[in-house]
N, C-alpha and C. Protein backbone atom coordinates (compact mmCIF):
# COMPACT_ATOMS: atom_id res chain seq x y z
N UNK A 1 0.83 -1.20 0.00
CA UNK A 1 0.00 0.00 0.00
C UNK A 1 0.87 1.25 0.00
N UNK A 2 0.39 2.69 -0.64
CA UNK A 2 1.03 3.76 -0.61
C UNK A 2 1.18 4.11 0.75
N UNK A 3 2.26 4.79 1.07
CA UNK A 3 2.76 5.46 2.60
C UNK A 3 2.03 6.83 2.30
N UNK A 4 0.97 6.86 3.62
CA UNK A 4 0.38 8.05 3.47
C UNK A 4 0.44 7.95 4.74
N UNK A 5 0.14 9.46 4.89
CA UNK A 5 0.46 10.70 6.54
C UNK A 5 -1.11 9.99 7.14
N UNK A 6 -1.37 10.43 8.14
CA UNK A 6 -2.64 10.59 8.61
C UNK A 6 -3.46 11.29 8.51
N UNK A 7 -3.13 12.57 8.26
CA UNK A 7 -3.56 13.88 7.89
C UNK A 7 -3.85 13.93 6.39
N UNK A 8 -4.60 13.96 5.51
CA UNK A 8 -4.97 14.71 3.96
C UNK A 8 -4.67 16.04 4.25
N UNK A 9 -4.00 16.93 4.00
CA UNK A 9 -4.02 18.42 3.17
C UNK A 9 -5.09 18.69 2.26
N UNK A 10 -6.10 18.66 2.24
CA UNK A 10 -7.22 19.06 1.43
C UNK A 10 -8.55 19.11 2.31
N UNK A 11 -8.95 20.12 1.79
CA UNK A 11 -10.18 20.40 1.95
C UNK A 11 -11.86 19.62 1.62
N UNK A 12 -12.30 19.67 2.89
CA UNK A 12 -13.81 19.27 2.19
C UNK A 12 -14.52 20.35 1.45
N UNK A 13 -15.68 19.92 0.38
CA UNK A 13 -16.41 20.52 -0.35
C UNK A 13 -16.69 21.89 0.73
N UNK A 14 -16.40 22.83 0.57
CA UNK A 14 -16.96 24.32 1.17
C UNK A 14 -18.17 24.90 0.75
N UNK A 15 -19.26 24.13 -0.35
CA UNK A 15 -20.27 24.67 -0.11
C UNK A 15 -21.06 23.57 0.29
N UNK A 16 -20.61 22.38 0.62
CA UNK A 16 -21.41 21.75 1.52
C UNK A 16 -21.15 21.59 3.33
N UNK A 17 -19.94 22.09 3.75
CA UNK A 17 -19.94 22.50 4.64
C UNK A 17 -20.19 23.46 5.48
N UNK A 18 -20.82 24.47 4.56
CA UNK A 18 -21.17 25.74 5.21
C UNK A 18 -22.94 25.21 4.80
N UNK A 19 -23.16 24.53 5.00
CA UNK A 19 -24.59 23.92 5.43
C UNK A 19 -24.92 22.89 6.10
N UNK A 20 -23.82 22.18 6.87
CA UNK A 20 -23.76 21.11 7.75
C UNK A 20 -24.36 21.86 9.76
N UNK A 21 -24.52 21.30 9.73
CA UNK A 21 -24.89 21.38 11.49
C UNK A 21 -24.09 20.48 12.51
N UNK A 22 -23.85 21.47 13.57
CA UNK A 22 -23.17 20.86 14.50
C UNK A 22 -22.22 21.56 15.31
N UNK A 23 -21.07 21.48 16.16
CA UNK A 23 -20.71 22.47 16.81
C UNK A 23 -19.90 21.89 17.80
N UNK A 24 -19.40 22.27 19.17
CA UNK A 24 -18.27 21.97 20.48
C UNK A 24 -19.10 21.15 21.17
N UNK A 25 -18.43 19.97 22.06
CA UNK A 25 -18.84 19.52 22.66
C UNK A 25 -17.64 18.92 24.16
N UNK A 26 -18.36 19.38 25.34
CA UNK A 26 -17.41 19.04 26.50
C UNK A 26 -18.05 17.50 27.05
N UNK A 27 -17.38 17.27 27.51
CA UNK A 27 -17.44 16.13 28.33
C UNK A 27 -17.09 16.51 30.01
N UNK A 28 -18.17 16.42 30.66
CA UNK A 28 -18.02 16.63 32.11
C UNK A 28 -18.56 15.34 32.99
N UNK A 29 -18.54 15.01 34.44
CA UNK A 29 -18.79 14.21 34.96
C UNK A 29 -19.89 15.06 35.85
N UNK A 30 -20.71 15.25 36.78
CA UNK A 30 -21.73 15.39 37.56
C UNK A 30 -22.13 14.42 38.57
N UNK A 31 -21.30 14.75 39.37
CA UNK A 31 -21.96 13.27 40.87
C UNK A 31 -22.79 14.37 41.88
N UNK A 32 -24.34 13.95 42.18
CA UNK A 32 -24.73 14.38 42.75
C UNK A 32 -24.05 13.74 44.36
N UNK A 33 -24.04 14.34 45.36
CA UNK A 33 -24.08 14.24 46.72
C UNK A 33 -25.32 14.21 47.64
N UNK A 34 -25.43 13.55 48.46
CA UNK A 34 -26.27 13.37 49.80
C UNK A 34 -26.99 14.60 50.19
N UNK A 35 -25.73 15.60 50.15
CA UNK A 35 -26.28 16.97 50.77
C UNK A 35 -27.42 17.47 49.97
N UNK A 36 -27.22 16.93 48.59
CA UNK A 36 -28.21 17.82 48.08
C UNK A 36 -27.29 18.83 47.08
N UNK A 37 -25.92 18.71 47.20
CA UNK A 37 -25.10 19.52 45.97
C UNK A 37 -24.54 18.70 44.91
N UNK A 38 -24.10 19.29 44.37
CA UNK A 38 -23.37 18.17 42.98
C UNK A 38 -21.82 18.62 43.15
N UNK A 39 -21.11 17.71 43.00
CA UNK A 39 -19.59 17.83 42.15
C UNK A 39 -19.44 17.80 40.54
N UNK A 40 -18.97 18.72 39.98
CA UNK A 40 -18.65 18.25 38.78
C UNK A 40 -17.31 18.77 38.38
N UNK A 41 -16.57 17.76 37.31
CA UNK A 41 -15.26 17.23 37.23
C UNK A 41 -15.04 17.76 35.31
N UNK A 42 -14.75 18.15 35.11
CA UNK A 42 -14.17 18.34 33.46
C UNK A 42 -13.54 16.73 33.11
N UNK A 43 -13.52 16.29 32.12
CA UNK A 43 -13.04 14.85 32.05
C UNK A 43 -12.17 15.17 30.62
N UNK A 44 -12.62 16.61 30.02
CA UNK A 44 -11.91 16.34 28.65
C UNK A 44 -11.01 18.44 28.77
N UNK A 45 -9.89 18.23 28.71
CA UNK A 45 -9.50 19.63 28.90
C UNK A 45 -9.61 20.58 27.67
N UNK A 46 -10.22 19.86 26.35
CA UNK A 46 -10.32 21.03 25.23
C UNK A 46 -11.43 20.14 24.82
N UNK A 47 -12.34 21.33 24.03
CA UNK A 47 -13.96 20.81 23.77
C UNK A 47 -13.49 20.03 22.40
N UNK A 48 -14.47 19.66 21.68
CA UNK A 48 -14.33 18.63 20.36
C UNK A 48 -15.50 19.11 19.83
N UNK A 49 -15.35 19.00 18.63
CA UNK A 49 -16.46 19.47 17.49
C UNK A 49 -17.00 18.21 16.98
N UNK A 50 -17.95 18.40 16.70
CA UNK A 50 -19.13 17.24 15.84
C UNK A 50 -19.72 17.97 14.71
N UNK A 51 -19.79 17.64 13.29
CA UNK A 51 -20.65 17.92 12.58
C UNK A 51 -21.52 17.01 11.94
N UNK A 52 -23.01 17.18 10.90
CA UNK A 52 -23.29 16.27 10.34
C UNK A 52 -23.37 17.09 9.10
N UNK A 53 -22.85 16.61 7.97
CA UNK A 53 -22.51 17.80 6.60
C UNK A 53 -23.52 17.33 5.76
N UNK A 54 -24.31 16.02 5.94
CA UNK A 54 -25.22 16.00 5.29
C UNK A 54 -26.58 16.80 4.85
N UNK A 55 -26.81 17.66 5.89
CA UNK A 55 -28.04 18.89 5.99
C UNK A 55 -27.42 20.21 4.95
N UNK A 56 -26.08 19.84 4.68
CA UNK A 56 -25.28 20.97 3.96
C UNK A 56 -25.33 20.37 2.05
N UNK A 57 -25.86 19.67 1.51
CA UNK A 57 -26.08 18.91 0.43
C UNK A 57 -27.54 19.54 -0.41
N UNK A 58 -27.29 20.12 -1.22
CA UNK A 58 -28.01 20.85 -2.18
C UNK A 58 -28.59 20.61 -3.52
N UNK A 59 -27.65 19.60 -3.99
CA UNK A 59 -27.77 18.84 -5.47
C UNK A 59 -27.28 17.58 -5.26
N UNK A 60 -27.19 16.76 -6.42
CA UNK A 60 -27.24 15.37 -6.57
C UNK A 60 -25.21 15.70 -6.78
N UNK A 61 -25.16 16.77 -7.84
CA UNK A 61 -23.58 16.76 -7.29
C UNK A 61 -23.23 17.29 -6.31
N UNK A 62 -23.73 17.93 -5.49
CA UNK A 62 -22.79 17.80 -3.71
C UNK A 62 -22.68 16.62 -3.47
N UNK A 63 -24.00 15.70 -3.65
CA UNK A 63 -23.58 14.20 -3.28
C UNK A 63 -22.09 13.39 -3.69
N UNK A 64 -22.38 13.57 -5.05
CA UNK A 64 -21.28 12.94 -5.57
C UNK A 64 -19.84 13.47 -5.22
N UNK A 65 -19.74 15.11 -4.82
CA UNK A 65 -19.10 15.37 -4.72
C UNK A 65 -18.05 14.54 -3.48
N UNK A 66 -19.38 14.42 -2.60
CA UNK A 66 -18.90 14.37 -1.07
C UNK A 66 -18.64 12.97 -1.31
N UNK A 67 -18.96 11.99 -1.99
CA UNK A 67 -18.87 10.03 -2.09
C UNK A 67 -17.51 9.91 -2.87
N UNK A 68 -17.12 10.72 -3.97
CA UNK A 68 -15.64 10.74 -4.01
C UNK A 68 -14.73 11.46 -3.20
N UNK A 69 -15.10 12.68 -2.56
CA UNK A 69 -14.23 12.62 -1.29
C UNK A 69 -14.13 11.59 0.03
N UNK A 70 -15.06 11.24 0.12
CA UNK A 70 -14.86 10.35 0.88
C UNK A 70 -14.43 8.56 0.44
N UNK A 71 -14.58 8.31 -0.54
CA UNK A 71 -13.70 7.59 -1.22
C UNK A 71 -11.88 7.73 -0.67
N UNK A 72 -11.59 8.71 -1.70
CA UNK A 72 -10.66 9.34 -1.55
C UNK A 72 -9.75 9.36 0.14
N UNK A 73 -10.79 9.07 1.01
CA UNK A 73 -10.50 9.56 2.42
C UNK A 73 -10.17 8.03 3.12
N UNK A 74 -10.37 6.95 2.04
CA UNK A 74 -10.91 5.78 2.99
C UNK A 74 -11.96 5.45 3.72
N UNK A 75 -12.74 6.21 3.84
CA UNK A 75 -13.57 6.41 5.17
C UNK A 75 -13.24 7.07 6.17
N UNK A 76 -13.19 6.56 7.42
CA UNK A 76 -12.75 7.17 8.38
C UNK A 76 -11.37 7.23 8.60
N UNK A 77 -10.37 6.56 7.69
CA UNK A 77 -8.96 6.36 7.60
C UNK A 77 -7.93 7.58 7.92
N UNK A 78 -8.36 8.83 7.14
CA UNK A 78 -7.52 9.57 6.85
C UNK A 78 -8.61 10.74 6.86
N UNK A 79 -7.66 11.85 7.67
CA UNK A 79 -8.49 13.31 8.23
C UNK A 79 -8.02 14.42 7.23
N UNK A 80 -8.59 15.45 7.76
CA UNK A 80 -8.98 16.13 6.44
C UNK A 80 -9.37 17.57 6.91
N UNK A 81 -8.91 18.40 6.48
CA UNK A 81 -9.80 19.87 6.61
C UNK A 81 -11.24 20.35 6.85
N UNK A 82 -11.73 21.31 7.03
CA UNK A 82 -13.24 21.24 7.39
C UNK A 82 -13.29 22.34 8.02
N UNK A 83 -14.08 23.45 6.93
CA UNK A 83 -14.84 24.48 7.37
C UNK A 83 -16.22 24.56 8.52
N UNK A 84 -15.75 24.97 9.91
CA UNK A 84 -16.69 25.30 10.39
C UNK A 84 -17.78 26.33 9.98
N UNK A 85 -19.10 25.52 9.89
CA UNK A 85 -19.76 27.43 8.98
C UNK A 85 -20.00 28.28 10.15
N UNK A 86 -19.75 27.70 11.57
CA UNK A 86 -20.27 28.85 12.83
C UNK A 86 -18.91 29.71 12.99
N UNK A 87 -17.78 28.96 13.16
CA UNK A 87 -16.66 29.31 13.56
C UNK A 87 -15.57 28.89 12.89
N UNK A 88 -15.10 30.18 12.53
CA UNK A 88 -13.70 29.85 11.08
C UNK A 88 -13.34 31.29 11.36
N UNK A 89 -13.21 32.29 12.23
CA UNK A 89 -12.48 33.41 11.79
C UNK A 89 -12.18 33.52 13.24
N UNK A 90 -10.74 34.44 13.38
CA UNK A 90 -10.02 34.69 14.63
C UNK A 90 -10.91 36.21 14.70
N UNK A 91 -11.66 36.96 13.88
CA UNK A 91 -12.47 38.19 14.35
C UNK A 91 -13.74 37.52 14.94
N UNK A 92 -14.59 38.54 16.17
CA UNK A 92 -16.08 38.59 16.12
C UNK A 92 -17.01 38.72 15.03
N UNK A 93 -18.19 38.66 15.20
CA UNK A 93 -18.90 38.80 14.32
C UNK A 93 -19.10 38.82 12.85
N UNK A 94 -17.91 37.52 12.72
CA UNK A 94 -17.77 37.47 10.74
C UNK A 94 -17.28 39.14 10.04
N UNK A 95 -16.31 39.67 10.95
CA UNK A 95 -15.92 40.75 10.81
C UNK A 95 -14.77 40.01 9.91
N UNK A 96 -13.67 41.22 9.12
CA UNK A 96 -12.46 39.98 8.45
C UNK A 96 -11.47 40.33 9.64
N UNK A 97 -10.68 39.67 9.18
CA UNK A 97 -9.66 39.20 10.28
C UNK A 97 -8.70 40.64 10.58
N UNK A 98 -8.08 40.44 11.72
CA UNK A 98 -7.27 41.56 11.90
C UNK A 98 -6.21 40.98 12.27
N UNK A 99 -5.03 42.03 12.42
CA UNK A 99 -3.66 41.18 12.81
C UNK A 99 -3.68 41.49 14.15
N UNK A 100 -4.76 42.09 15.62
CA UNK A 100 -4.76 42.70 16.64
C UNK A 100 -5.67 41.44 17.26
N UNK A 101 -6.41 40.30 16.27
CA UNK A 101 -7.44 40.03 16.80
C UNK A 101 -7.40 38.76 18.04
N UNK A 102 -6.19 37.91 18.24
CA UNK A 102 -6.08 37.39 18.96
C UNK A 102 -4.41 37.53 19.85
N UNK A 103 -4.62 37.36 21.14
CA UNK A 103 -3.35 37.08 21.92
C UNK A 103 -2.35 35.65 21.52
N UNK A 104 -1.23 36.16 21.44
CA UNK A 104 -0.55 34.78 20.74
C UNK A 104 0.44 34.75 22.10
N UNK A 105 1.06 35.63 22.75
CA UNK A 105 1.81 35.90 24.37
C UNK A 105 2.06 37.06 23.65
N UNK A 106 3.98 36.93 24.41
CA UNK A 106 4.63 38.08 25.10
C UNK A 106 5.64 37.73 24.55
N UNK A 107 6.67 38.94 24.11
CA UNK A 107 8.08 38.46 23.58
C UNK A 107 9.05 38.37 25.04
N UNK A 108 10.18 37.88 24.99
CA UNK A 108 10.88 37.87 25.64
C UNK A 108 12.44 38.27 25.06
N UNK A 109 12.81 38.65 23.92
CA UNK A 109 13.48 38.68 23.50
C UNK A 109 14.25 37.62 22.72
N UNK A 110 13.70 36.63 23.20
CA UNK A 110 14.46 35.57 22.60
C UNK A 110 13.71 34.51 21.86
N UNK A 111 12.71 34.23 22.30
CA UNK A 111 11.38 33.26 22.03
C UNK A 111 11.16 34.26 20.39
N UNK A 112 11.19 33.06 19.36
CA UNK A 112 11.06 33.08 18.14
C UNK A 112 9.54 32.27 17.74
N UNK A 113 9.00 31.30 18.35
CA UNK A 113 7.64 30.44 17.90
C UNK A 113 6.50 30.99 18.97
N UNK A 114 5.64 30.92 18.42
CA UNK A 114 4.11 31.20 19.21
C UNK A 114 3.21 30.36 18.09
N UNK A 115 2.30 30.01 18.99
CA UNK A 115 1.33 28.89 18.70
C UNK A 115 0.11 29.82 18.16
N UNK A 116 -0.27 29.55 17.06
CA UNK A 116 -1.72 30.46 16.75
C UNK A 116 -2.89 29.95 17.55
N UNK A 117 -3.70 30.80 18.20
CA UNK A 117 -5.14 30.05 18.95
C UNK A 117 -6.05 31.52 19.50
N UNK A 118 -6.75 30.84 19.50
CA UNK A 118 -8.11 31.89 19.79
C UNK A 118 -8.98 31.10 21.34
N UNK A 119 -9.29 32.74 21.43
CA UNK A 119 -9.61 32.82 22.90
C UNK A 119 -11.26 33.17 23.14
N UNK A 120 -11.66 32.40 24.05
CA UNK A 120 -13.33 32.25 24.04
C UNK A 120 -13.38 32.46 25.88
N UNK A 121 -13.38 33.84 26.12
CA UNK A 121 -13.66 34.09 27.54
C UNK A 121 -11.78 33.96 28.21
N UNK A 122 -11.70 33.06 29.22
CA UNK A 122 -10.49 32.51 29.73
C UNK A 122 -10.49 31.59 29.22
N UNK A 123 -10.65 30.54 28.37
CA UNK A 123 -10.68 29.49 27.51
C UNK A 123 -10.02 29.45 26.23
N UNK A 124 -8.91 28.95 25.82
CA UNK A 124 -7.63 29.16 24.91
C UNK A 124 -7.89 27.85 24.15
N UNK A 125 -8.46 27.98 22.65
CA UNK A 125 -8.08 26.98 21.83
C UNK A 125 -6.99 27.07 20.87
N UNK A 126 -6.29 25.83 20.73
CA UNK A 126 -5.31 26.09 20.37
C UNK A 126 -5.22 25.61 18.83
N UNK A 127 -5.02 26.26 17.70
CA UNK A 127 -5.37 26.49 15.90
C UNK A 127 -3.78 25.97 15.68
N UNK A 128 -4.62 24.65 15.01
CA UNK A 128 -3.51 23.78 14.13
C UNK A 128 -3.57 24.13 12.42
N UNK A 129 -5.03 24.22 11.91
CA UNK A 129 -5.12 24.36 11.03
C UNK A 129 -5.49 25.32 10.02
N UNK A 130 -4.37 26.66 10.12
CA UNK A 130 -4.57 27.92 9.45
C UNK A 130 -4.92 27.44 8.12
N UNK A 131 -6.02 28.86 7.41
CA UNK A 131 -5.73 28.79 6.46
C UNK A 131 -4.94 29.18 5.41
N UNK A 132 -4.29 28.40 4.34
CA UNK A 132 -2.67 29.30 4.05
C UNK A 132 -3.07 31.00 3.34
N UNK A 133 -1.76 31.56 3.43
CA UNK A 133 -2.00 32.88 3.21
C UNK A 133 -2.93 33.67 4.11
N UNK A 134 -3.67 33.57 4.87
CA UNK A 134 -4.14 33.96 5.65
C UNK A 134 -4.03 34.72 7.23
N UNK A 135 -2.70 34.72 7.35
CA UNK A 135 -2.63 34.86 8.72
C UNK A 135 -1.52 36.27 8.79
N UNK A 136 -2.17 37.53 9.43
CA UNK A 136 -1.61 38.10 9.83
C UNK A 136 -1.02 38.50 11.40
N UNK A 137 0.28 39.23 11.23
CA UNK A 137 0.63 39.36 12.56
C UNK A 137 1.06 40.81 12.87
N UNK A 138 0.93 41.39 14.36
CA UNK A 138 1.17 42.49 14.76
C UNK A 138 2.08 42.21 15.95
N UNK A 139 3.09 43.23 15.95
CA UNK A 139 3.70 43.09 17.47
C UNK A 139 3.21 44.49 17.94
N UNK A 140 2.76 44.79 19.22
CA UNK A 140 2.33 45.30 20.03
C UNK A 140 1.37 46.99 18.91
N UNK A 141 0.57 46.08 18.17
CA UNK A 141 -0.14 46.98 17.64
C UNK A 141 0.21 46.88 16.25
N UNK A 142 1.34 46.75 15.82
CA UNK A 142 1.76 46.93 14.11
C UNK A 142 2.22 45.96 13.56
N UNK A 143 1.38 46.40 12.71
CA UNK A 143 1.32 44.75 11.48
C UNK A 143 2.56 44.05 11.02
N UNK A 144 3.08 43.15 10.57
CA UNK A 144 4.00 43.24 10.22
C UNK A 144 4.27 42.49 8.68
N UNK A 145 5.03 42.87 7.98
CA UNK A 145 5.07 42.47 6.69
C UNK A 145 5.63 41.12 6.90
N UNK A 146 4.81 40.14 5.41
CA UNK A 146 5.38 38.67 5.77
C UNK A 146 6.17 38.31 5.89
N UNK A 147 7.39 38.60 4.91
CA UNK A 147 8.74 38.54 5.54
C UNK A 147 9.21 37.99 6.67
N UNK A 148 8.74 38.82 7.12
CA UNK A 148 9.00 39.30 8.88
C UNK A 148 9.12 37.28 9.32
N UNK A 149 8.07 36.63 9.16
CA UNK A 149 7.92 35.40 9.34
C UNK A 149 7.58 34.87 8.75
N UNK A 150 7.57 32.97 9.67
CA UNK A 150 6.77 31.49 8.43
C UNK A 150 6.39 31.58 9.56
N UNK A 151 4.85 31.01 8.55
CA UNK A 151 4.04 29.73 9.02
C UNK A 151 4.09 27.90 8.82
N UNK A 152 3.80 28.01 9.54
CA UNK A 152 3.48 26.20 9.32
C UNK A 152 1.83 26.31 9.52
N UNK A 153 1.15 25.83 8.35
CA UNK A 153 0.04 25.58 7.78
C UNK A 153 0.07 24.37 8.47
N UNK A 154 0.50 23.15 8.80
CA UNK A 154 -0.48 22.05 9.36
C UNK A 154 -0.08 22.03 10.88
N UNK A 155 0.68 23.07 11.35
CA UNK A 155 0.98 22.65 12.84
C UNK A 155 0.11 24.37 13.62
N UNK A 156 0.07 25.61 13.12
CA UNK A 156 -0.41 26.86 13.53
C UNK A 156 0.73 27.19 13.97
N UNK A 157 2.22 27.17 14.04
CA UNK A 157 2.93 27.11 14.70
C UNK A 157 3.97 28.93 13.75
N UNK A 158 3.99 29.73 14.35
CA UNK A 158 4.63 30.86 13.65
C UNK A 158 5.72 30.83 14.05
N UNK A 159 6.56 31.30 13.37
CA UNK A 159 8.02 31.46 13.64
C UNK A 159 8.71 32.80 13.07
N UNK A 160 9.56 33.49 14.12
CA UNK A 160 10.07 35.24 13.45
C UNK A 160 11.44 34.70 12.83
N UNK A 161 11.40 35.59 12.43
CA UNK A 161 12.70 35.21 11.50
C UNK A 161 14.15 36.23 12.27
N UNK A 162 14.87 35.88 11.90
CA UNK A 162 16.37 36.33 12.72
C UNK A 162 15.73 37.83 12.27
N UNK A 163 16.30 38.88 13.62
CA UNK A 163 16.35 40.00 13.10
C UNK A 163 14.71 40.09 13.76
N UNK A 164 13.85 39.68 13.73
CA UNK A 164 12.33 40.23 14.11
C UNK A 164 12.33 39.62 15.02
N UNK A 165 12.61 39.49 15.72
CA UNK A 165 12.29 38.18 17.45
C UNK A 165 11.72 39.21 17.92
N UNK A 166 10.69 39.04 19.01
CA UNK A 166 9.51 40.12 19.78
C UNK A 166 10.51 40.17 20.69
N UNK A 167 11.14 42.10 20.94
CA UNK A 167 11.50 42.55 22.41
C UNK A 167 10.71 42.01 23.38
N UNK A 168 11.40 42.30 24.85
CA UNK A 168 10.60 41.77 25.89
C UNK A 168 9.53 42.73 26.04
N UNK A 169 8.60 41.54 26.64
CA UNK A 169 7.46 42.33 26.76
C UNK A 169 6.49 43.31 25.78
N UNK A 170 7.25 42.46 24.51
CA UNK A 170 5.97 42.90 23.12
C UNK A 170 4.97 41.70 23.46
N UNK A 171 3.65 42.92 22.71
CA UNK A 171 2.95 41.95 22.74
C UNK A 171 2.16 41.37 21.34
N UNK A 172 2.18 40.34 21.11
CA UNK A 172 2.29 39.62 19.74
C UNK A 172 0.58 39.03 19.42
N UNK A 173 0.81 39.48 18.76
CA UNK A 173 -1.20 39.22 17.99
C UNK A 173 -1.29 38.78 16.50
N UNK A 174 -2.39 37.84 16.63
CA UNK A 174 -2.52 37.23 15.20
C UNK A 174 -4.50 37.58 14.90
N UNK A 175 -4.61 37.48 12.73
CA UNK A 175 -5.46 37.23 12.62
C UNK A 175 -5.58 36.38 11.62
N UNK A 176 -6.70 35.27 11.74
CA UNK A 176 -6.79 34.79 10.60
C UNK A 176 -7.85 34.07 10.26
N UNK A 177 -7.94 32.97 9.50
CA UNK A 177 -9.40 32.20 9.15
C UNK A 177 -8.42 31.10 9.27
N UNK A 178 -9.55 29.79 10.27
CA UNK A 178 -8.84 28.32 10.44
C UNK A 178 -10.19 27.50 9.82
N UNK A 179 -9.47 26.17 9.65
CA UNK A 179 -10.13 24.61 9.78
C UNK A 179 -9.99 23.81 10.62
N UNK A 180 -10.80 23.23 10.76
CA UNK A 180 -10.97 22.38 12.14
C UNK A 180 -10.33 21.04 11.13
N UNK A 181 -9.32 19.94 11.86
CA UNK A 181 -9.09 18.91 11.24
C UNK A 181 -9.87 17.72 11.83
N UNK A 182 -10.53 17.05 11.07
CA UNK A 182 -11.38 16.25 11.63
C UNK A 182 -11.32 14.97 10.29
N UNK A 183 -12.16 14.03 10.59
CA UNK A 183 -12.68 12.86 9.93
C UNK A 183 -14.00 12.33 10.35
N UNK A 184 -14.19 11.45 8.93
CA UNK A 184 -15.12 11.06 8.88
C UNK A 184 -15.56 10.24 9.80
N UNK A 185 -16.83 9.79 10.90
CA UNK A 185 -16.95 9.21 11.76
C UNK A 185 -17.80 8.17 11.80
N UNK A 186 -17.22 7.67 10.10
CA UNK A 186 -18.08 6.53 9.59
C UNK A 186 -17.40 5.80 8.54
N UNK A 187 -17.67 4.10 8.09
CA UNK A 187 -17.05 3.73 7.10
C UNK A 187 -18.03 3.50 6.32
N UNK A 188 -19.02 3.71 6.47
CA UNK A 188 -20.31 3.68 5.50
C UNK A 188 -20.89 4.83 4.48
N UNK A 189 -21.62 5.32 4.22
CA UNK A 189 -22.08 6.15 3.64
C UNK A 189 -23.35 5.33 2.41
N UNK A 190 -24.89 5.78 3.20
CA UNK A 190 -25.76 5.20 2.47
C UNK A 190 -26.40 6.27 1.99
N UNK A 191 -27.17 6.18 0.57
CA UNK A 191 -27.40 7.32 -0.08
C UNK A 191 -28.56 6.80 -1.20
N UNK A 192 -29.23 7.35 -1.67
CA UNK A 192 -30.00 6.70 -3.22
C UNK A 192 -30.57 7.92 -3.78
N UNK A 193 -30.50 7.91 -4.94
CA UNK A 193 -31.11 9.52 -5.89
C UNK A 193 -32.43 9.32 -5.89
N UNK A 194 -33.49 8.57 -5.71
CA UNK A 194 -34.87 8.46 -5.32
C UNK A 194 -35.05 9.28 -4.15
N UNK A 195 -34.04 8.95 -2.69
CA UNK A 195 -34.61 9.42 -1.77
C UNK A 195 -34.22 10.34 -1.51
N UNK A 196 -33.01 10.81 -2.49
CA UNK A 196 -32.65 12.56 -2.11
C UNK A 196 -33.47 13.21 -2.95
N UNK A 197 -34.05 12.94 -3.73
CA UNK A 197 -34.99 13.98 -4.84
C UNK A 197 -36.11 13.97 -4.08
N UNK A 198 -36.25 12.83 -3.19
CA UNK A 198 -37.85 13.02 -2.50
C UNK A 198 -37.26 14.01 -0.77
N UNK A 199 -36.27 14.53 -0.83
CA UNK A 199 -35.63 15.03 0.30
C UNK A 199 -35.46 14.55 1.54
N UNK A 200 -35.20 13.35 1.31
CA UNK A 200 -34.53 12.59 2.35
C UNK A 200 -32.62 12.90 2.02
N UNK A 201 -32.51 13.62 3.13
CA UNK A 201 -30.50 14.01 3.19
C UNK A 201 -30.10 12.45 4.01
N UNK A 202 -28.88 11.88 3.80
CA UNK A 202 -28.27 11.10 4.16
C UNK A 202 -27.54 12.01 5.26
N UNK A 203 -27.43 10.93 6.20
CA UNK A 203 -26.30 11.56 7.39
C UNK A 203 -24.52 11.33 6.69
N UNK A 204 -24.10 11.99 7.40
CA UNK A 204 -22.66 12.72 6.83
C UNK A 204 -21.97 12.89 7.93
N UNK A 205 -21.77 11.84 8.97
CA UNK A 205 -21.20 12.71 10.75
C UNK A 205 -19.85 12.70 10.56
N UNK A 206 -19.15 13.50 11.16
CA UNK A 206 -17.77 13.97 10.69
C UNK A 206 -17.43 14.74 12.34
N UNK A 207 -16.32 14.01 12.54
CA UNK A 207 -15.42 14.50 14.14
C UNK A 207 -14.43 15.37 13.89
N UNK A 208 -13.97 16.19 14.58
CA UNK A 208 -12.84 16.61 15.19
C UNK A 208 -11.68 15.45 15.62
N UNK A 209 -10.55 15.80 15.11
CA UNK A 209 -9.19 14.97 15.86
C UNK A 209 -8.45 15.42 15.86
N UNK A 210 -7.52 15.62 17.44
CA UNK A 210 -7.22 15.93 18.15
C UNK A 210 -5.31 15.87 17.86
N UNK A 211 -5.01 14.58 17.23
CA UNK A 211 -3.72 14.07 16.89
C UNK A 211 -2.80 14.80 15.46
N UNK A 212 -3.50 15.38 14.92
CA UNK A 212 -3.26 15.99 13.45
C UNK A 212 -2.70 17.06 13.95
């Protein structure tokens, strides 16, 4: 068999994912007590996404589209890109991105890498999967030309280049548009052009993973 990564570099269909449903999900524990109070325990320290992309299927070719990508995928074998349609931009309100719009830290003078991730309250997720060309950066307010740095597109991982390292106590900000890397959370896929013309959508469930 061909030596392949775990990860695909490619994208799912984007106009059938910006019609899929679905969203974060935590995992907590809840033990009620005697007294009459509850304990509850976090069991998972970063939330996980679920989608079902099938509600996102419009024509008989989205279908097809999506049965040779997933072909293509093995099934659940091999993960893959995936537009969140709720959440894909480091701005609020589907505003475009800014290079101010998220905290990446603090320079120290010496520290050259910062991790791209976006922040939801005190809650820090951490963005593996920029989208390329996409990502701008500011040190303590001002933008900076690309040059200046690389990205790594499958890790979120920025790096300054000799000569731009953040003084101490800059403070370093990113903006950009991500993908969630996920797979398919199925080796099946049942479908028939009778029952999609009579509007019956096939399910399409598709995870978040964590290892990519």
């Amino acid at each position: 068999m061909q030596d392949l990564s775990s990860f695909h570099d490619v994208s799912f269909p984007l106009g059938v994912s910006f019609g899929a449903t679905g969203g974060p999900e935590w995992r907590n524990e809840i033990v009620g007590l005697t007294s009459g109070h509850e304990k509850r325990n976090a069991r998972w320290s970063m939330s996980r996404r679920f989608y079902d992309a099938g509600t996102g299927l419009r024509s008989l070719n989205d279908l097809r589209d999506v049965l040779r990508f997933f072909e293509a995928r093995r099934g659940s074998l091999y993960a893959f890109r995936f537009r969140d349609p709720f959440d894909h931009l480091s701005s609020e309100q589907d505003a475009p991105p800014q290079a101010t719009d998220q905290l990446l830290g603090f320079g120290d003078g010496v520290r050259r890498q910062f991790q791209l991730a976006k922040h939801y309250g005190d809650y820090q997720r951490i963005i593996t999967k920029p989208v390329p060309e996409s990502v701008q950066l500011a040190v303590d307010g001002a933008a900076l030309a690309d040059e200046t740095f690389s990205m790594n597109w499958l890790t979120g991982m920025v790096e300054f280049h000799e000569g731009h390292v953040p003084p101490l106590q800059a403070k370093i900000t990113a903006g950009f548009l991500f993908d969630v890397p996920v797979r398919f959370d199925t080796d099946r896929l049942s479908a028939s052009i009778a029952s999609f013309k009579a509007g019956e959508i096939p399910s399409i469930p598709i995870v978040e993973v964590k290892s990519c």
